[in-house]
N, C-alpha and C. Protein backbone atom coordinates (compact mmCIF):
# COMPACT_ATOMS: atom_id res chain seq x y z
N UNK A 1 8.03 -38.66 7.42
CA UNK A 1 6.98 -37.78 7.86
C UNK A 1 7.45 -36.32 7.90
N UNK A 2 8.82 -35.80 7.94
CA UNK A 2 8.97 -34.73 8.56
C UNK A 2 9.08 -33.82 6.99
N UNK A 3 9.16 -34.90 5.86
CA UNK A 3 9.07 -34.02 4.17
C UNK A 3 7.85 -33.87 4.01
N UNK A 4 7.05 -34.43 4.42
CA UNK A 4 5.72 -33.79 4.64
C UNK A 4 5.55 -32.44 5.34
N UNK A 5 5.44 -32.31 6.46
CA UNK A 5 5.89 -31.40 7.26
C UNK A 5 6.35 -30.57 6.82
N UNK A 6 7.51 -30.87 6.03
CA UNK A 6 8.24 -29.07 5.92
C UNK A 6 7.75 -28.70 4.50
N UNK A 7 7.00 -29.75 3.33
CA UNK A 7 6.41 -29.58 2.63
C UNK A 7 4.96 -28.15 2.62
N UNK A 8 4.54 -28.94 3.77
CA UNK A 8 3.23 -28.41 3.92
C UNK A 8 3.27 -26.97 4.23
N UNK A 9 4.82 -27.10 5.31
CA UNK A 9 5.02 -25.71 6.18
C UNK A 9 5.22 -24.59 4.74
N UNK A 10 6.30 -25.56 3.82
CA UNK A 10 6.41 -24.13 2.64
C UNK A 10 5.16 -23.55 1.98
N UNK A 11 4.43 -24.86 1.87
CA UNK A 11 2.90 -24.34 1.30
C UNK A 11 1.86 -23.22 1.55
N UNK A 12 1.96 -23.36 3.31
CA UNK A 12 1.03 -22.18 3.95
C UNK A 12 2.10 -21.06 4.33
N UNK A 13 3.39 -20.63 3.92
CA UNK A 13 3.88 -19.79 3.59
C UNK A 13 3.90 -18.78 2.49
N UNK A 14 3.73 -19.99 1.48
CA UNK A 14 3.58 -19.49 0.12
C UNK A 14 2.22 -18.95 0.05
N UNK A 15 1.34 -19.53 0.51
CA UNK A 15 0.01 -18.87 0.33
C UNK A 15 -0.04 -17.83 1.54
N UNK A 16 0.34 -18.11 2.51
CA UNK A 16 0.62 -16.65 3.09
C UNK A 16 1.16 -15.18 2.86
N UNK A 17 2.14 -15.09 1.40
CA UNK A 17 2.82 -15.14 0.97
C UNK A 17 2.02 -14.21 0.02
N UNK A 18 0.95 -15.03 -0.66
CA UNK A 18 -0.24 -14.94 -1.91
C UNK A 18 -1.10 -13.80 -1.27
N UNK A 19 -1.53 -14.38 0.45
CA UNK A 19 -2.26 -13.15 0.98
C UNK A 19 -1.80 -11.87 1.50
N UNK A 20 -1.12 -11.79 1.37
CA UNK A 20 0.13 -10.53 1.83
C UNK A 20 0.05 -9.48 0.59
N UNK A 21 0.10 -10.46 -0.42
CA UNK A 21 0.61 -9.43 -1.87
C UNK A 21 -0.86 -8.98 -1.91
N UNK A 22 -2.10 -10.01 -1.77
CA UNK A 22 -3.31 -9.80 -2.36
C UNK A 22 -3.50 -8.06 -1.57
N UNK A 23 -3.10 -8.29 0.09
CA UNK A 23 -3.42 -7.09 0.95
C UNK A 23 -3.12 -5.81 0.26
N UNK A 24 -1.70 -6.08 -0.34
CA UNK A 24 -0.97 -4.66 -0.97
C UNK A 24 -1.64 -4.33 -1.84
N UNK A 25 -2.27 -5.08 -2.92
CA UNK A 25 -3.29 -4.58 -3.97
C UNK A 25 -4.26 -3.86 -3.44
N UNK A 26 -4.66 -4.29 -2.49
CA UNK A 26 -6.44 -4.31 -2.16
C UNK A 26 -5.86 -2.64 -1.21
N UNK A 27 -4.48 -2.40 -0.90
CA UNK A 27 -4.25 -1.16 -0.30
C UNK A 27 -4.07 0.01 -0.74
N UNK A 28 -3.51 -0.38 -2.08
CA UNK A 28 -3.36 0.05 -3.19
C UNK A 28 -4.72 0.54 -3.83
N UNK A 29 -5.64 -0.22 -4.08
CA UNK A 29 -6.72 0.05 -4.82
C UNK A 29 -7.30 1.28 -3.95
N UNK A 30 -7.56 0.76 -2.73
CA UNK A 30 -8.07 1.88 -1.90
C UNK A 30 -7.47 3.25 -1.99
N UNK A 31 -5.81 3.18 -2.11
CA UNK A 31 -5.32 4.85 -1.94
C UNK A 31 -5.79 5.00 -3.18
N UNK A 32 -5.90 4.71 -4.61
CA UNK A 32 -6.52 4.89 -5.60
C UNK A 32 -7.80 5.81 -5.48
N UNK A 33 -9.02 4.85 -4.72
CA UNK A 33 -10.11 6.02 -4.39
C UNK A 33 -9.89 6.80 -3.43
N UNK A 34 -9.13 7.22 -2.83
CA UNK A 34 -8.99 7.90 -1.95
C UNK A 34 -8.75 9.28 -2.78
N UNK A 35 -7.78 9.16 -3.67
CA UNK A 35 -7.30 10.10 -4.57
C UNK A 35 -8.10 10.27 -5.56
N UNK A 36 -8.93 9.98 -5.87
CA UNK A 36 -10.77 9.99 -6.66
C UNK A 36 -11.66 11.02 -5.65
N UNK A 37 -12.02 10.38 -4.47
CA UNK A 37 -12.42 11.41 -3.74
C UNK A 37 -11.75 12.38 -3.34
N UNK A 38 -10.76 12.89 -3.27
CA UNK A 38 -9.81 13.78 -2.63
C UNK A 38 -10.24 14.83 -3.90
N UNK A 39 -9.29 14.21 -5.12
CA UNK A 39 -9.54 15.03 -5.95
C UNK A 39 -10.46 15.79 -6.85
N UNK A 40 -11.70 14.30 -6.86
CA UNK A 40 -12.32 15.24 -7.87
C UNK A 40 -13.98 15.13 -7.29
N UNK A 41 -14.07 14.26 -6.38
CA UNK A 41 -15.06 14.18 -5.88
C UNK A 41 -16.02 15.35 -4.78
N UNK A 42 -14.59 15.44 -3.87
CA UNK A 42 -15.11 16.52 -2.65
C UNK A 42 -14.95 18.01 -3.66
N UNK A 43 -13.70 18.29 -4.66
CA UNK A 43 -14.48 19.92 -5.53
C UNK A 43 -15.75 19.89 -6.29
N UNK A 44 -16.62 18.84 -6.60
CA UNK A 44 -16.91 18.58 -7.70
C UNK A 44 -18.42 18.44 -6.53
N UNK A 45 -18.70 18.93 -5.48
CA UNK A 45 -19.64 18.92 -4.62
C UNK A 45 -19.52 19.68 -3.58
N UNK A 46 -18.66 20.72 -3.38
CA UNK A 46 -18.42 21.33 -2.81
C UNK A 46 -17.96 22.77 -3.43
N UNK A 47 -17.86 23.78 -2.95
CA UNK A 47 -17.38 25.32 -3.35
C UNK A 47 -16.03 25.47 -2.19
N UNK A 48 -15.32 24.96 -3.51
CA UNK A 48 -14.30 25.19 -2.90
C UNK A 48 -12.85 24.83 -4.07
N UNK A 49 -11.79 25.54 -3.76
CA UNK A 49 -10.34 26.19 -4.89
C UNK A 49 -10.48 24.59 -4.75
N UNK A 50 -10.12 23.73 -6.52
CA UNK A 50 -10.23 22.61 -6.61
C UNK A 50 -8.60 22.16 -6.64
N UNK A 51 -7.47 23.48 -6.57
CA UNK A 51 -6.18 23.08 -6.37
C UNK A 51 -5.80 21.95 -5.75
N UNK A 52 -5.87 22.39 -4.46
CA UNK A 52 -5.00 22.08 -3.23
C UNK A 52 -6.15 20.47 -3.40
N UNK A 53 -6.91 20.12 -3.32
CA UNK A 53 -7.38 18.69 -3.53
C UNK A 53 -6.79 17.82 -4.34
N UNK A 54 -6.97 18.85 -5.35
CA UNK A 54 -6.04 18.08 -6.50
C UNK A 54 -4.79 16.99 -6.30
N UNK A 55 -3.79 18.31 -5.56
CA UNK A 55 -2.51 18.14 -5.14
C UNK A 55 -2.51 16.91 -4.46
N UNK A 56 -3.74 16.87 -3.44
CA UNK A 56 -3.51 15.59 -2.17
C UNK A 56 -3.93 14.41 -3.09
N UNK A 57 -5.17 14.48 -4.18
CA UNK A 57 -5.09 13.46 -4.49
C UNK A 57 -4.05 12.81 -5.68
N UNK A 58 -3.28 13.57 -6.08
CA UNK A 58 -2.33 13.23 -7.24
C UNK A 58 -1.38 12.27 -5.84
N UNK A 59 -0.97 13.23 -4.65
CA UNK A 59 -0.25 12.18 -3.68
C UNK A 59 -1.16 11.06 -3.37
N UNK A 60 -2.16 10.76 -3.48
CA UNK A 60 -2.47 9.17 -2.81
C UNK A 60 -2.60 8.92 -4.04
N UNK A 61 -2.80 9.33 -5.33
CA UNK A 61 -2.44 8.37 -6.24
C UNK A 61 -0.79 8.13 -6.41
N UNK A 62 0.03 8.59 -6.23
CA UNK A 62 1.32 8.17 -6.04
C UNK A 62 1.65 7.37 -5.16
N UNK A 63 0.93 7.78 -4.19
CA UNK A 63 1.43 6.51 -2.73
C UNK A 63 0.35 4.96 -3.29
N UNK A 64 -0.25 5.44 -4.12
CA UNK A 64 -1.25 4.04 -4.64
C UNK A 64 -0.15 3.35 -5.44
N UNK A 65 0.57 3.82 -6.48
CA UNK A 65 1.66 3.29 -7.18
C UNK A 65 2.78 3.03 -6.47
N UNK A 66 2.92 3.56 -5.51
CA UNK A 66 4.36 2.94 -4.66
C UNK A 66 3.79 1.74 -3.67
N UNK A 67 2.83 1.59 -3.39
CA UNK A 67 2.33 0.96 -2.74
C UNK A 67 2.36 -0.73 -3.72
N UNK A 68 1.60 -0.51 -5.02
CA UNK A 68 1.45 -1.86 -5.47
C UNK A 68 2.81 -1.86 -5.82
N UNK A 69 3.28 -0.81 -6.36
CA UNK A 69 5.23 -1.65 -7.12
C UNK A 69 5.68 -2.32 -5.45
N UNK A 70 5.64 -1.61 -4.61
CA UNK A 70 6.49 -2.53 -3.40
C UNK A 70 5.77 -3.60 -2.77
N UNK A 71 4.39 -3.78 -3.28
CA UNK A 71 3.67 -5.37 -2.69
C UNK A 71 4.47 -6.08 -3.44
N UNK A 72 4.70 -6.09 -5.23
CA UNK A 72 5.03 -7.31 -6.12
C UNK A 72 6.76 -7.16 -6.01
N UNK A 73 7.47 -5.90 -5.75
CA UNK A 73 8.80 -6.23 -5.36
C UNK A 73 8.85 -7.17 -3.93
N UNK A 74 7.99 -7.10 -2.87
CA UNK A 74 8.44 -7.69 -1.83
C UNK A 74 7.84 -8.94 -1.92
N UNK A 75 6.95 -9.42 -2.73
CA UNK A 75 6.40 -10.96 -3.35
C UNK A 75 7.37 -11.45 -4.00
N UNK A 76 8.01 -10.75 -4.49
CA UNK A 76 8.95 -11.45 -5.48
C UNK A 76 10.22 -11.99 -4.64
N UNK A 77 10.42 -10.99 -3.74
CA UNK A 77 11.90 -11.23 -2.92
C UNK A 77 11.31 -11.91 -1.77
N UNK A 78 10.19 -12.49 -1.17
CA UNK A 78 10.02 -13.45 -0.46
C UNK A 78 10.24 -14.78 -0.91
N UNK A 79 9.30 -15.06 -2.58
CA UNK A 79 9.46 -15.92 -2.63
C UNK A 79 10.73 -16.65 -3.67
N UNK A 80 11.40 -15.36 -3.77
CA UNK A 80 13.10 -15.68 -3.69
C UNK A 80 13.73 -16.35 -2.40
N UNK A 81 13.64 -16.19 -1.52
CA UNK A 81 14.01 -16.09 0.25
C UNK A 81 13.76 -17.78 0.46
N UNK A 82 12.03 -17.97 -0.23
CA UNK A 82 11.88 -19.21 0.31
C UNK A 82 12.34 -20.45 -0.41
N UNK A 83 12.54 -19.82 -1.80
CA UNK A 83 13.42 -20.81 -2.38
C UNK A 83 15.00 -21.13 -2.28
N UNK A 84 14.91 -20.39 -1.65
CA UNK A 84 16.69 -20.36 -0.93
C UNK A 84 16.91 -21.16 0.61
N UNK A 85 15.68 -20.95 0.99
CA UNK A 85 15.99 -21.54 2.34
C UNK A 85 15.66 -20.29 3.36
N UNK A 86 15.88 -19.25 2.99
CA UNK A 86 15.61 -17.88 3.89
C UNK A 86 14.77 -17.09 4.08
N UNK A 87 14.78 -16.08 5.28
CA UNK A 87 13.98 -15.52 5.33
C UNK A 87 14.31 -13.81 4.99
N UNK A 88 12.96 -13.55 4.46
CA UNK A 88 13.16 -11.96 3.93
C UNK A 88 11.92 -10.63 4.69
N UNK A 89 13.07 -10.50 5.95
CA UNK A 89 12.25 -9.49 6.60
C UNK A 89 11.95 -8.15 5.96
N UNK A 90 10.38 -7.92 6.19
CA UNK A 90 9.63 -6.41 6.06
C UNK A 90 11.19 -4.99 6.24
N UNK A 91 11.25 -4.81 5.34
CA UNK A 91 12.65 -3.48 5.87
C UNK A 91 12.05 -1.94 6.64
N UNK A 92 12.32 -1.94 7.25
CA UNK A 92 11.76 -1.36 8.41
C UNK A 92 11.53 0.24 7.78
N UNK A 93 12.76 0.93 7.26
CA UNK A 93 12.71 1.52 6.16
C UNK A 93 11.28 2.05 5.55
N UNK A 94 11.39 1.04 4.71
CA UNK A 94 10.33 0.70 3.62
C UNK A 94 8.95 0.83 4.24
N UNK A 95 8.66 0.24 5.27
CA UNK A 95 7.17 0.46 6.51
C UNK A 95 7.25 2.11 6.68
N UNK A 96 8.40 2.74 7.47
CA UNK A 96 8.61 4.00 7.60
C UNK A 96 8.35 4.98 6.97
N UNK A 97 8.73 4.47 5.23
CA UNK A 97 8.59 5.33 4.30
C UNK A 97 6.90 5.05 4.08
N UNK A 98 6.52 4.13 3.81
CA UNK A 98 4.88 4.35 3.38
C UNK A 98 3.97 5.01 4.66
N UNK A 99 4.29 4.72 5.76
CA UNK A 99 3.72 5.13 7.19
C UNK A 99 3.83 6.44 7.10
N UNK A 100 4.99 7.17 7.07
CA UNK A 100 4.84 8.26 7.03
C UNK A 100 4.48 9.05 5.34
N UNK A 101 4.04 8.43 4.67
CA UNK A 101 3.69 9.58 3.40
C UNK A 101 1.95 9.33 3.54
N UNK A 102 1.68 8.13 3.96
CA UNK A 102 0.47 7.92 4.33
C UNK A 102 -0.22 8.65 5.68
N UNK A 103 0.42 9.03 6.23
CA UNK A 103 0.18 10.40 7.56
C UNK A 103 0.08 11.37 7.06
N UNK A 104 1.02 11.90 6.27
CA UNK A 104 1.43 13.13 6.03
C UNK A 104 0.23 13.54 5.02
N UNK A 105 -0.12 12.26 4.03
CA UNK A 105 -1.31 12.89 3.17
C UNK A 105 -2.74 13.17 3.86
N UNK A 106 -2.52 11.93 4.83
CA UNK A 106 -4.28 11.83 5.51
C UNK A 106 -3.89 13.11 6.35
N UNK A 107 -2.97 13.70 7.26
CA UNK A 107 -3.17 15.02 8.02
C UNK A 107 -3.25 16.19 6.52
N UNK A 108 -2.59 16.17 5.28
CA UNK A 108 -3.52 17.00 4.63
C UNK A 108 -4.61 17.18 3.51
N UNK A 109 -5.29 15.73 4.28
CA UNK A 109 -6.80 15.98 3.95
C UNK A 109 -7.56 16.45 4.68
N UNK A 110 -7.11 15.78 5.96
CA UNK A 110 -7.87 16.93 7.27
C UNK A 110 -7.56 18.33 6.88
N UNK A 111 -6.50 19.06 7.11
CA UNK A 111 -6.57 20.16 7.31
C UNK A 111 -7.15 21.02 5.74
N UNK A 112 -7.15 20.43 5.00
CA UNK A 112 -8.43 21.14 3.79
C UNK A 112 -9.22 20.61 4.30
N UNK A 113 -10.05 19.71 4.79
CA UNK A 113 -11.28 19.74 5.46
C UNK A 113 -11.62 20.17 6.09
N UNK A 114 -11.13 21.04 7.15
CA UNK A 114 -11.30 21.33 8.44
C UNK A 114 -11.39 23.42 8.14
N UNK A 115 -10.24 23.57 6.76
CA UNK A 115 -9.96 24.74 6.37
C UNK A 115 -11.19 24.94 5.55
N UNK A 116 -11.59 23.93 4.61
CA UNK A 116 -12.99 24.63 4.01
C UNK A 116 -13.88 24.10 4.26
């Protein structure tokens, strides 16, 4: 009974696993439009220098690409981890680094919003 068990347990890992990566896409896709509206949406309806939009949205399209490369690097090295027997913690790092570029862009979308 208990290869059942630890069968099953790897199973709803692995698909846990499946929904995790799916999240990073689906986070990904979003900074994508974000950087659609940033950039070309709010000059493109508004009177206003289409620079500095630009700029923010070229960054959430970058943080859109760092975002999906580190969902399928950290899919990949989980389910390395679980075929080993181990576990492969979130690097704290890595949270840090997207947390803060993801602040840093949304405070400067506010402040061009707020400026024009």
């Amino acid at each position: 009974m208990a290869d059942r068990d630890e069968v099953d347990a790897t199973r709803r890992t692995r698909l846990a696993n499946e929904r995790t990566y799916l999240a990073w896409l689906r986070t990904g896709l979003t900074a994508l439009a974000v950087a659609l509206g940033v950039s070309k949406i709010v000059p493109g309806v508004s009177d206003v220098e289409p620079l500095p939009f630009q700029l923010v949205g070229a960054g959430f399209a970058v943080l859109a690409v760092v975002i999906v490369a580190y969902g399928a690097w950290r899919f990949q090295r989980v389910e390395e981890a679980l075929q080993a027997g181990r576990f492969a913690p979130l690097r704290a790092v890595s949270a840090i680094a997207i947390a803060a570029g993801t602040a840093v862009l949304g405070l400067a979308t506010l402040v061009l919003v707020f400026i024009h």
